[in-house]
PDB file of N, CA and C in Angstrom:
ATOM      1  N   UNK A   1     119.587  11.041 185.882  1.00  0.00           N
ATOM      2  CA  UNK A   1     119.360  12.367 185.365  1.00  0.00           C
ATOM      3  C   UNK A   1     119.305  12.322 183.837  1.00  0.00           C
ATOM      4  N   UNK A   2     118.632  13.214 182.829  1.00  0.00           N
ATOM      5  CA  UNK A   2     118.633  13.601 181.687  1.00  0.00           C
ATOM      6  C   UNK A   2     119.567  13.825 181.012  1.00  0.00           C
ATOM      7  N   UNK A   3     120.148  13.916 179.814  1.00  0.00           N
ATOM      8  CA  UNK A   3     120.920  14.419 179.364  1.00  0.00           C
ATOM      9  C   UNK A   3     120.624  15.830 178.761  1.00  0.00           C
ATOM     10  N   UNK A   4     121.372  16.631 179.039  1.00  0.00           N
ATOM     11  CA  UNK A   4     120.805  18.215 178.853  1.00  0.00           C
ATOM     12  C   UNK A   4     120.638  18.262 177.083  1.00  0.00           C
ATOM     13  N   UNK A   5     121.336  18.051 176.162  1.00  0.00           N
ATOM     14  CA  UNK A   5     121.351  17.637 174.750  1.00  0.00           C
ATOM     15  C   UNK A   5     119.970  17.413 174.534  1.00  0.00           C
ATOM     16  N   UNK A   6     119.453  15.708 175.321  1.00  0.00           N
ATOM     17  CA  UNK A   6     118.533  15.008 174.564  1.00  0.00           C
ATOM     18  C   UNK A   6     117.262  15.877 174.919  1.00  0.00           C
ATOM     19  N   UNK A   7     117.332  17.114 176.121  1.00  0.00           N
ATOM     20  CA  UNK A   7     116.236  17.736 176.571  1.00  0.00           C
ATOM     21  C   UNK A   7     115.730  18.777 175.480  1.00  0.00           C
ATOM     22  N   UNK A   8     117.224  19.490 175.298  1.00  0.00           N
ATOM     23  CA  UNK A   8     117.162  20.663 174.078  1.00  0.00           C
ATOM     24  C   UNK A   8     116.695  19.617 172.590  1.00  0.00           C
ATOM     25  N   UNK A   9     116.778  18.470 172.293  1.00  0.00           N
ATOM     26  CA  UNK A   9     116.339  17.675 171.087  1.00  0.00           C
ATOM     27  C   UNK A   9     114.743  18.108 170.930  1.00  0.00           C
ATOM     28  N   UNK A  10     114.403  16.922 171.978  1.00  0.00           N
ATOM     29  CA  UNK A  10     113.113  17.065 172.040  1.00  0.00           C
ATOM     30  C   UNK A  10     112.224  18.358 172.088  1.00  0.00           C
ATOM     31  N   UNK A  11     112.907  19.106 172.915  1.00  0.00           N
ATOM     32  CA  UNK A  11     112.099  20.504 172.860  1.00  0.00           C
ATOM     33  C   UNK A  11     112.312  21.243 171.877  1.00  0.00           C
ATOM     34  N   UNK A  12     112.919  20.676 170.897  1.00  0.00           N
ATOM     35  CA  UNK A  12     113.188  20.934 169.639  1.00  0.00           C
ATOM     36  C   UNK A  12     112.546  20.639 168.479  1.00  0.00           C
ATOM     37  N   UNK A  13     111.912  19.646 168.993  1.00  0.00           N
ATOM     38  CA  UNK A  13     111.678  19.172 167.998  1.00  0.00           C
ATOM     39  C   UNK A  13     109.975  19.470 168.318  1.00  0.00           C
ATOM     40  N   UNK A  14     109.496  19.660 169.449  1.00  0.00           N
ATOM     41  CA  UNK A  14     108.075  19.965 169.508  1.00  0.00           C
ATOM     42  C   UNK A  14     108.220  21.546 169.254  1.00  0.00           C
ATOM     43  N   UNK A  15     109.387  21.987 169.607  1.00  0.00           N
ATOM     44  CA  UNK A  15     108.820  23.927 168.520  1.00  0.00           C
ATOM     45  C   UNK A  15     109.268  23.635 167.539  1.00  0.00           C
ATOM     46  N   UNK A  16     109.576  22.875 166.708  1.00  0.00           N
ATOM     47  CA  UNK A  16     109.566  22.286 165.364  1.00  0.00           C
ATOM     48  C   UNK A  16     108.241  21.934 164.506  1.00  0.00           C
ATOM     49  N   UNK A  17     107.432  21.249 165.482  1.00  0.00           N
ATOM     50  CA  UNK A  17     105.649  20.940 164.973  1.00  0.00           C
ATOM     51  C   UNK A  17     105.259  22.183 165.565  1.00  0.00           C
ATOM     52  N   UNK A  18     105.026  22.564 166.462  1.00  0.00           N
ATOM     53  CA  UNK A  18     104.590  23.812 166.220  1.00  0.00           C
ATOM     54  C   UNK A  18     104.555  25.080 165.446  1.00  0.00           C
ATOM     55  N   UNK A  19     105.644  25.391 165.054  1.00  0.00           N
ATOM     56  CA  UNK A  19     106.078  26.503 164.225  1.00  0.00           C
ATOM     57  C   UNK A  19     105.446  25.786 162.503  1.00  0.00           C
ATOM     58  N   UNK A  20     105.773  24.893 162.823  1.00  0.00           N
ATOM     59  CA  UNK A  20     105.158  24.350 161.130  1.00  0.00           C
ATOM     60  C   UNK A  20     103.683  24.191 161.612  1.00  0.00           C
ATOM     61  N   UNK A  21     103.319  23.791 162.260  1.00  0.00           N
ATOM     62  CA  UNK A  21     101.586  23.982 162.772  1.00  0.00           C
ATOM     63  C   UNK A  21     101.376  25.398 162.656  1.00  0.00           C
ATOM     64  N   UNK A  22     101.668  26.156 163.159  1.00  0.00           N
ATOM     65  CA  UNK A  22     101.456  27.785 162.692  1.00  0.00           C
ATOM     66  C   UNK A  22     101.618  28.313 161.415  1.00  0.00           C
ATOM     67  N   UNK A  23     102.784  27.659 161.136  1.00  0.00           N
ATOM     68  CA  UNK A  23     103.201  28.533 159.440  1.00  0.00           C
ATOM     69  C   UNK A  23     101.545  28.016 158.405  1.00  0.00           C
ATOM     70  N   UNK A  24     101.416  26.748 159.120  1.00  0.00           N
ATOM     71  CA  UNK A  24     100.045  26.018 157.944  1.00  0.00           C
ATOM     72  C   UNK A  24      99.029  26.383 158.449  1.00  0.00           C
ATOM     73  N   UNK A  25      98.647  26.814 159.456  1.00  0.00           N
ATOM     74  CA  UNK A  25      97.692  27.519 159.486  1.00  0.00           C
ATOM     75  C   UNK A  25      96.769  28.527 158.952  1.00  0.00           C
ATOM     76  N   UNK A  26      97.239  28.900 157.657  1.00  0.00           N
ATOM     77  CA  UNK A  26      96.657  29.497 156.965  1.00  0.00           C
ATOM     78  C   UNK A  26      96.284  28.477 155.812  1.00  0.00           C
ATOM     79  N   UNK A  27      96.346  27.859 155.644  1.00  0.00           N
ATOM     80  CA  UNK A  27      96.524  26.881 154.426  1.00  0.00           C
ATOM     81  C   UNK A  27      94.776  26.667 154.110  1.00  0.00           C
ATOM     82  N   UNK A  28      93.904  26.942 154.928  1.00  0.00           N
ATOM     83  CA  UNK A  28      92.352  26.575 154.491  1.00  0.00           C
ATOM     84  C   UNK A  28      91.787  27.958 153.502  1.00  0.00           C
ATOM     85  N   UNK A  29      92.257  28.797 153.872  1.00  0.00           N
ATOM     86  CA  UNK A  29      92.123  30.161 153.198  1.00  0.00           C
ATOM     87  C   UNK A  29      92.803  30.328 151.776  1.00  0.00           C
ATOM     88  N   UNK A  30      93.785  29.926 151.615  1.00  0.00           N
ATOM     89  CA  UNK A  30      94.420  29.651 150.485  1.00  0.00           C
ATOM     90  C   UNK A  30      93.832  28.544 149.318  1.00  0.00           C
ATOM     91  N   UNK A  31      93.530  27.107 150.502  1.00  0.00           N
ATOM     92  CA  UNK A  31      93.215  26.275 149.674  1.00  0.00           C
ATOM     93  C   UNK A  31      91.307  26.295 149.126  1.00  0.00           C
ATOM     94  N   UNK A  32      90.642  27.618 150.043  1.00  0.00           N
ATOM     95  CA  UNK A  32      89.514  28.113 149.184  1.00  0.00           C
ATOM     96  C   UNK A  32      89.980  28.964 148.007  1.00  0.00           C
ATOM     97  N   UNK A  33      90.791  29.530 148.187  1.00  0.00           N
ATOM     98  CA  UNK A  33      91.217  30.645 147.041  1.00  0.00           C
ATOM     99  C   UNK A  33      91.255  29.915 146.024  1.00  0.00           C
ATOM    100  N   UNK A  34      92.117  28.854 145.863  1.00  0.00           N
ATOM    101  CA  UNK A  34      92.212  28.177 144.960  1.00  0.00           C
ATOM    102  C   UNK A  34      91.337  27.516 144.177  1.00  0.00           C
ATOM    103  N   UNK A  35      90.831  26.519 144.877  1.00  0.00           N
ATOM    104  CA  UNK A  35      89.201  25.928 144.811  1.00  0.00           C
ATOM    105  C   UNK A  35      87.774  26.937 143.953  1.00  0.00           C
ATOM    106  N   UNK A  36      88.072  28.090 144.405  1.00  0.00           N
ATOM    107  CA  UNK A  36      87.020  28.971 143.694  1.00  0.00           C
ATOM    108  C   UNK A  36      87.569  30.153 142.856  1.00  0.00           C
ATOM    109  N   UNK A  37      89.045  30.146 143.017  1.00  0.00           N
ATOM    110  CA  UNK A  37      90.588  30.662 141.725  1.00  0.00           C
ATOM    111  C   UNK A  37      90.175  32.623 142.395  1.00  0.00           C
ATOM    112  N   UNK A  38      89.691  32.404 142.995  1.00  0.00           N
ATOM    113  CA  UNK A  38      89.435  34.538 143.719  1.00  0.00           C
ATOM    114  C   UNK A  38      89.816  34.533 145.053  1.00  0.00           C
ATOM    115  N   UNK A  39      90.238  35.445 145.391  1.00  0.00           N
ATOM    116  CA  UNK A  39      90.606  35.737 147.006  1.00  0.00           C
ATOM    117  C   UNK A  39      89.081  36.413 147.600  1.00  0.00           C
ATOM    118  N   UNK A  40      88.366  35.820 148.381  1.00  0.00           N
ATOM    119  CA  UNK A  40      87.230  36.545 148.529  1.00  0.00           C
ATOM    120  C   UNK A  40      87.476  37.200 149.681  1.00  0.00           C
ATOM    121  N   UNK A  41      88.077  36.769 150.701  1.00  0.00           N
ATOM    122  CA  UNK A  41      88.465  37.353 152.241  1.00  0.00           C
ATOM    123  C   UNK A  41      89.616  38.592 151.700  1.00  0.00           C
ATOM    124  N   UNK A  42      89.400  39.344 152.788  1.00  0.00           N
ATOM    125  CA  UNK A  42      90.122  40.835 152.932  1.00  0.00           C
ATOM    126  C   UNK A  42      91.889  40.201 153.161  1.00  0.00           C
ATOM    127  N   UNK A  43      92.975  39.587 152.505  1.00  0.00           N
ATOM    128  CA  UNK A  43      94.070  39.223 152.996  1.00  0.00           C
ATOM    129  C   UNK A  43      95.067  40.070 152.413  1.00  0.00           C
ATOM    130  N   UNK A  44      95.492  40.497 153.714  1.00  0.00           N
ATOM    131  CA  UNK A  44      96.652  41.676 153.668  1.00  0.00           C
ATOM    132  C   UNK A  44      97.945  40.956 153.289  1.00  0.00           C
ATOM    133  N   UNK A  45      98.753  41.192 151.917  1.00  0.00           N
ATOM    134  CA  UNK A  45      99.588  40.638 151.754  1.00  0.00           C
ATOM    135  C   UNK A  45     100.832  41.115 152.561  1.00  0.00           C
ATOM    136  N   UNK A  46     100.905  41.868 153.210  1.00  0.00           N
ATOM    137  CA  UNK A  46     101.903  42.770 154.221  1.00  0.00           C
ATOM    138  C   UNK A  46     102.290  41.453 154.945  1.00  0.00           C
ATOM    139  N   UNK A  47     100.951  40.731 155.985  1.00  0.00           N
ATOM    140  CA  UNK A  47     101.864  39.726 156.574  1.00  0.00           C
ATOM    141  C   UNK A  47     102.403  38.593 156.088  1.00  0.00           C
ATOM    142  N   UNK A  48     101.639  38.154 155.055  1.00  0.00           N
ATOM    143  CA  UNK A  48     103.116  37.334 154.445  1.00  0.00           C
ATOM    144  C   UNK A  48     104.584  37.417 154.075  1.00  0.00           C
ATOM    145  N   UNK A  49     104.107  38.709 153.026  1.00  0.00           N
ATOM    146  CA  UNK A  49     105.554  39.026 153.096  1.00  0.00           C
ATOM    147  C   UNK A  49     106.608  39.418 154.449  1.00  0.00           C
ATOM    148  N   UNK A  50     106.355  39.834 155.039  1.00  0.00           N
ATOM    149  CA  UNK A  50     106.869  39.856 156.733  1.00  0.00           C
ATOM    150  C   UNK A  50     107.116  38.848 156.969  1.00  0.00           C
ATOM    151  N   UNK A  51     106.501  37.669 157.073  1.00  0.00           N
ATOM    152  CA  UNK A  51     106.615  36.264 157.508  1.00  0.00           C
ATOM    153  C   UNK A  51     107.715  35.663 156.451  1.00  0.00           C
ATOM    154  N   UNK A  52     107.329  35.811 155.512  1.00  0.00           N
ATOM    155  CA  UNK A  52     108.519  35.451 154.599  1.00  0.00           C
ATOM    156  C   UNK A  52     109.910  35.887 155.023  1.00  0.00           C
ATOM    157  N   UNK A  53     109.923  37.511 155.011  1.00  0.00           N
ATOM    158  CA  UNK A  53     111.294  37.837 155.240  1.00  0.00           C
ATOM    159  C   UNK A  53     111.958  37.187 156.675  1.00  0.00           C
ATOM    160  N   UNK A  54     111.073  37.048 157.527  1.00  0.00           N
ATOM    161  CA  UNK A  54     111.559  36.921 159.052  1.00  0.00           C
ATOM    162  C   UNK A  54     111.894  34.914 158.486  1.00  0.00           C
ATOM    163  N   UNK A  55     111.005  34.131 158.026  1.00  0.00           N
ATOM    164  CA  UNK A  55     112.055  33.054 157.777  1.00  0.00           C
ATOM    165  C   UNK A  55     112.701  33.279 157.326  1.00  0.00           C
ATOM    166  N   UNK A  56     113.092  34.204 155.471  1.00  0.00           N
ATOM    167  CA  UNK A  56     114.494  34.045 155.309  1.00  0.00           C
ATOM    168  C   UNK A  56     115.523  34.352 156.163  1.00  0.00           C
ATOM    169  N   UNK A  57     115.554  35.351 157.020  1.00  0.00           N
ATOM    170  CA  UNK A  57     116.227  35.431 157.946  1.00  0.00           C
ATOM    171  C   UNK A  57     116.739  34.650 159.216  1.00  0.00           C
ATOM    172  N   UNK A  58     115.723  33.830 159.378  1.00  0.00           N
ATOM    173  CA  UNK A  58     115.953  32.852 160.093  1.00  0.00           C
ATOM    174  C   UNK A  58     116.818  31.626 159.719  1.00  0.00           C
ATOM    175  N   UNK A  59     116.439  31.100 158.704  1.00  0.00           N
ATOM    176  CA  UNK A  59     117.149  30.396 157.717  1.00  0.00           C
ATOM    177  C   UNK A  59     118.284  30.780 157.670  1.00  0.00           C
ATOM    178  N   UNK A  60     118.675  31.851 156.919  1.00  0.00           N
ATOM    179  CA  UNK A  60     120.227  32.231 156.796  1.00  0.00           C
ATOM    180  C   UNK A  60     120.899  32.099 158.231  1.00  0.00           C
ATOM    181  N   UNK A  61     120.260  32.196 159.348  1.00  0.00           N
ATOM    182  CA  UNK A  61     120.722  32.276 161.011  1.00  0.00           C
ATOM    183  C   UNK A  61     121.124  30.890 161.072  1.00  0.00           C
ATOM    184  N   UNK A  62     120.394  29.829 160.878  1.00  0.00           N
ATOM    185  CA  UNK A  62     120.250  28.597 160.946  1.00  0.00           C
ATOM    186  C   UNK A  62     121.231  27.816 159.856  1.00  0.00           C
ATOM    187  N   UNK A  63     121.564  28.441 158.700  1.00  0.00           N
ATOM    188  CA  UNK A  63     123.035  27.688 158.262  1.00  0.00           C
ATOM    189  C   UNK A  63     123.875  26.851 158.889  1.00  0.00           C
ATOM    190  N   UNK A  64     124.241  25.805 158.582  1.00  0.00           N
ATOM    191  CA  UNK A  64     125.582  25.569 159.702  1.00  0.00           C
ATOM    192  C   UNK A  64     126.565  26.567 159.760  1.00  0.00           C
ATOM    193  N   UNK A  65     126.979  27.246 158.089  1.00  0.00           N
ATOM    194  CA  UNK A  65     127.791  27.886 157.993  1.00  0.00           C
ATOM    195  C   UNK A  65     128.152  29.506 159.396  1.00  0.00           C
ATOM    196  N   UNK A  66     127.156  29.890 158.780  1.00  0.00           N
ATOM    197  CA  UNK A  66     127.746  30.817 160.582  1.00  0.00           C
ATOM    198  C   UNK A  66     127.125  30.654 161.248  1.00  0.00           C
ATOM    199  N   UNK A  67     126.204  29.771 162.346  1.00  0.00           N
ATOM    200  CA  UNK A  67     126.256  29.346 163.109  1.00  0.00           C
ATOM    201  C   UNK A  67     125.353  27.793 163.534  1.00  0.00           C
ATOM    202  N   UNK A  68     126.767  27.278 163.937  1.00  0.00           N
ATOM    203  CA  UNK A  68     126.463  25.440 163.403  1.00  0.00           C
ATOM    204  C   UNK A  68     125.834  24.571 164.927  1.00  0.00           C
ATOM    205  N   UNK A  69     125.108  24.159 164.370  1.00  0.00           N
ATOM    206  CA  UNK A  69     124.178  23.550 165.374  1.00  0.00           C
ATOM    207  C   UNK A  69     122.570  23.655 165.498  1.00  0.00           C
ATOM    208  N   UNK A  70     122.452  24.534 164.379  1.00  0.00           N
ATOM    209  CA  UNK A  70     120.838  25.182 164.274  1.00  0.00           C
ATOM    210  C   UNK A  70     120.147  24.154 163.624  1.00  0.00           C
ATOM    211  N   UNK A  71     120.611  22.935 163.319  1.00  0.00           N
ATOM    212  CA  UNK A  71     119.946  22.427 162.059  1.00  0.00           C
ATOM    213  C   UNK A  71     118.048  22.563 162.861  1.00  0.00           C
ATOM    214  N   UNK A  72     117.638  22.218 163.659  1.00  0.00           N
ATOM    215  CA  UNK A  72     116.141  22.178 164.106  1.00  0.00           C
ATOM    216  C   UNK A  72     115.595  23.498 164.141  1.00  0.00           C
ATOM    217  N   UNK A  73     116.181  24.824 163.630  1.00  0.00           N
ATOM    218  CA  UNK A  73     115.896  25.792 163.513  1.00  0.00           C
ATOM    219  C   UNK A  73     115.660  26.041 161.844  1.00  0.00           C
ATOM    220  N   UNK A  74     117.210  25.731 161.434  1.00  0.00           N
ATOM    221  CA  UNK A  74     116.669  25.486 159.362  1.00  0.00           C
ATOM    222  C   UNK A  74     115.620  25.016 159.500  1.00  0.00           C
ATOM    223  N   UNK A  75     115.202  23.561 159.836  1.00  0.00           N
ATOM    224  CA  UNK A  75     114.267  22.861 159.142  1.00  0.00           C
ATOM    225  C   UNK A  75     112.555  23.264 159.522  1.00  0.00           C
ATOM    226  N   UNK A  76     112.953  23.877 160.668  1.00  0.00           N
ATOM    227  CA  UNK A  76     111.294  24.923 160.821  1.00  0.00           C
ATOM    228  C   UNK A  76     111.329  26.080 160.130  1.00  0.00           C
ATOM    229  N   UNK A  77     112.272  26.610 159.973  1.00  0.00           N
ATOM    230  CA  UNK A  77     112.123  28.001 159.251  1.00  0.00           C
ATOM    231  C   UNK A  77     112.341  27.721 157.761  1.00  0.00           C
ATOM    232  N   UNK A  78     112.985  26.551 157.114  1.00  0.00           N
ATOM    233  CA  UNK A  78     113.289  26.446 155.819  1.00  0.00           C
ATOM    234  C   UNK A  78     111.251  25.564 155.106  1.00  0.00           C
ATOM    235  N   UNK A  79     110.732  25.081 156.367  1.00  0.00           N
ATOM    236  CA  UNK A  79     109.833  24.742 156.052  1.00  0.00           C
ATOM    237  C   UNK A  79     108.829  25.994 155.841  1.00  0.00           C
ATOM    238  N   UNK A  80     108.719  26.838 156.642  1.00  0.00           N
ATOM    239  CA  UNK A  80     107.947  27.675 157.125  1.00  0.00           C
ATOM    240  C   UNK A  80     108.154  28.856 155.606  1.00  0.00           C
ATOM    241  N   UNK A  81     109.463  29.083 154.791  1.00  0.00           N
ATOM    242  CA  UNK A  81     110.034  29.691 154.249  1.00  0.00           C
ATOM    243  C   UNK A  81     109.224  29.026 152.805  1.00  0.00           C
ATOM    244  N   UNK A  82     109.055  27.709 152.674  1.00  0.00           N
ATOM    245  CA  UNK A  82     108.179  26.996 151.397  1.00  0.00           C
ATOM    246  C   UNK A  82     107.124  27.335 151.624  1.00  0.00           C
ATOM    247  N   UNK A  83     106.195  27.283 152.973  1.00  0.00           N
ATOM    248  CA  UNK A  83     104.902  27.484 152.993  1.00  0.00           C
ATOM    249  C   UNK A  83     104.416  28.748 153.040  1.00  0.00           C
ATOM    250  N   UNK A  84     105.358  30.068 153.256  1.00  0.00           N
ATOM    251  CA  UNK A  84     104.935  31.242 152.938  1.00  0.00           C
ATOM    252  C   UNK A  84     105.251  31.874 151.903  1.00  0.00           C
ATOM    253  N   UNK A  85     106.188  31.068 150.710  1.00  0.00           N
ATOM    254  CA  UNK A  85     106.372  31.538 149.774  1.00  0.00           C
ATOM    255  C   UNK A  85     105.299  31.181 148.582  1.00  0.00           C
ATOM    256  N   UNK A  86     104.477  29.722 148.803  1.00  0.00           N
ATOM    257  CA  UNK A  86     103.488  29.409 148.215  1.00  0.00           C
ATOM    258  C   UNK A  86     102.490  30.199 148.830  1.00  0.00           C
ATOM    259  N   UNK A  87     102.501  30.468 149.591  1.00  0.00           N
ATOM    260  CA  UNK A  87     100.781  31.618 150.089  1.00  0.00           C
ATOM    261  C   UNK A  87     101.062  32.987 149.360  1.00  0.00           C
ATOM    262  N   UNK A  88     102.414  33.725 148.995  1.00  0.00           N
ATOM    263  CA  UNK A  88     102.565  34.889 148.072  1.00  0.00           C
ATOM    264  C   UNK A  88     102.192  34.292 146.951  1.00  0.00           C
ATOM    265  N   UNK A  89     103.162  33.479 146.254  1.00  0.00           N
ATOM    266  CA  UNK A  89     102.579  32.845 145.012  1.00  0.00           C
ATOM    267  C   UNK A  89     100.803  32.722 144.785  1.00  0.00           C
ATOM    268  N   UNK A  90     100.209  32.037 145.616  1.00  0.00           N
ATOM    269  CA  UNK A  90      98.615  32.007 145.392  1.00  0.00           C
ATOM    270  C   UNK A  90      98.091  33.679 145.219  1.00  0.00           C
ATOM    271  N   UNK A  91      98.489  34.354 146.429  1.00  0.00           N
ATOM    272  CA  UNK A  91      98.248  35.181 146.634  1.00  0.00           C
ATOM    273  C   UNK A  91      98.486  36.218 145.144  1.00  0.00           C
ATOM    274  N   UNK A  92      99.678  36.439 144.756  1.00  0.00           N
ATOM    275  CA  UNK A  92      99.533  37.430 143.059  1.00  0.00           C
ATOM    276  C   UNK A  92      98.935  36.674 142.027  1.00  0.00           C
ATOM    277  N   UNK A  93      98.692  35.374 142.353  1.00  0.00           N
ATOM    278  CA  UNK A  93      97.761  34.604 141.018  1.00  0.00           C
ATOM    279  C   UNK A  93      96.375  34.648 140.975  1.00  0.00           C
ATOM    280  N   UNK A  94      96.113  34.655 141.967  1.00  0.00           N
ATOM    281  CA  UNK A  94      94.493  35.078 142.362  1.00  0.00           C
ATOM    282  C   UNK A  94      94.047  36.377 143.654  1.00  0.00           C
ATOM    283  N   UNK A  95      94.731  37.222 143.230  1.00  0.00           N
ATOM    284  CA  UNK A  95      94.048  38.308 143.895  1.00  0.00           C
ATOM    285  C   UNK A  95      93.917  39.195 142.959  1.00  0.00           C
ATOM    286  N   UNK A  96      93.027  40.351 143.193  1.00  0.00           N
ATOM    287  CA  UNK A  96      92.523  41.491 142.565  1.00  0.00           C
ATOM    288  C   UNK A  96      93.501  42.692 141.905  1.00  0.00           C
ATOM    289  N   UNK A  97      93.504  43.143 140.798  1.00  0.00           N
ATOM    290  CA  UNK A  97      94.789  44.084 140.628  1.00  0.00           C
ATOM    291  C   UNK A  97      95.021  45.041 141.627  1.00  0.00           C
ATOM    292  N   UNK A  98      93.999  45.594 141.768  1.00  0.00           N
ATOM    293  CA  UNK A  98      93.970  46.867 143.376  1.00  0.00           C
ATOM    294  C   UNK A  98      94.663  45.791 144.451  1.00  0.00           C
ATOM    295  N   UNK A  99      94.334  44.931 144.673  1.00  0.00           N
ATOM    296  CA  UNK A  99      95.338  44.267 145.926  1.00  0.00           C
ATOM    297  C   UNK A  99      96.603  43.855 145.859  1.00  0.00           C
ATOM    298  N   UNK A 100      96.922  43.856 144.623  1.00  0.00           N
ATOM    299  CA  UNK A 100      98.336  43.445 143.635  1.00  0.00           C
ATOM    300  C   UNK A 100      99.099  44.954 144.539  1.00  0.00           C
ATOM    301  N   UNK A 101      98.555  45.877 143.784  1.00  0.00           N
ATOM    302  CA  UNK A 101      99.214  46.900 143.958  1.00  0.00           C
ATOM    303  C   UNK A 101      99.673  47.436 145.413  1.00  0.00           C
ATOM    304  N   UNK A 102      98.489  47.432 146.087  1.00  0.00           N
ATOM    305  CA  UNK A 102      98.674  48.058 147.276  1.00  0.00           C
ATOM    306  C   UNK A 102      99.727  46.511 148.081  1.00  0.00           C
TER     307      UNK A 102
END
């Protein structure tokens, strides 16, 4: 039989590439933005920031400190937490003042 541990690892570690496969999924849109320094596509900064807050939140969940054992949860959400904080960053450096605002 399995060890129930090494089952929760592994399946841990593949919603681990996944969730970071999703968080980068935006990364071709960004890395045109950049490339041509304008946001030309319609991008609603609403869901990033959403995405942002829901990793920080996750993150803080994932501490050892209150509750220990998450580390495969930090390290998708602490990843996920870099890669949506660089898509805001791109995002107020090269978008439009009207899109700044709203």
């Amino acid at each position: 039989m399995v060890d129930k541990d090494v089952v929760r690892v592994v399946f841990g570690i593949i919603a681990n590439v996944i969730s970071i496969c999703l968080f980068a999924s935006e990364m071709p849109i960004f890395y045109k933005a950049v490339k041509k320094s304008n946001l030309l596509e319609d991008i609603n900064a609403g869901y990033y920031l959403a995405m942002t807050m829901n990793c920080i939140f996750l993150v803080l969940y994932g501490v050892p400190f209150f509750h220990p054992g998450n580390l495969l949860l930090l390290t998708a959400f602490g990843t996920g937490l870099a890669i949506h904080i660089t898509y805001l960053t791109i995002f107020l450096l090269y978008a439009s003042c009207n899109k700044r605002v709203r």
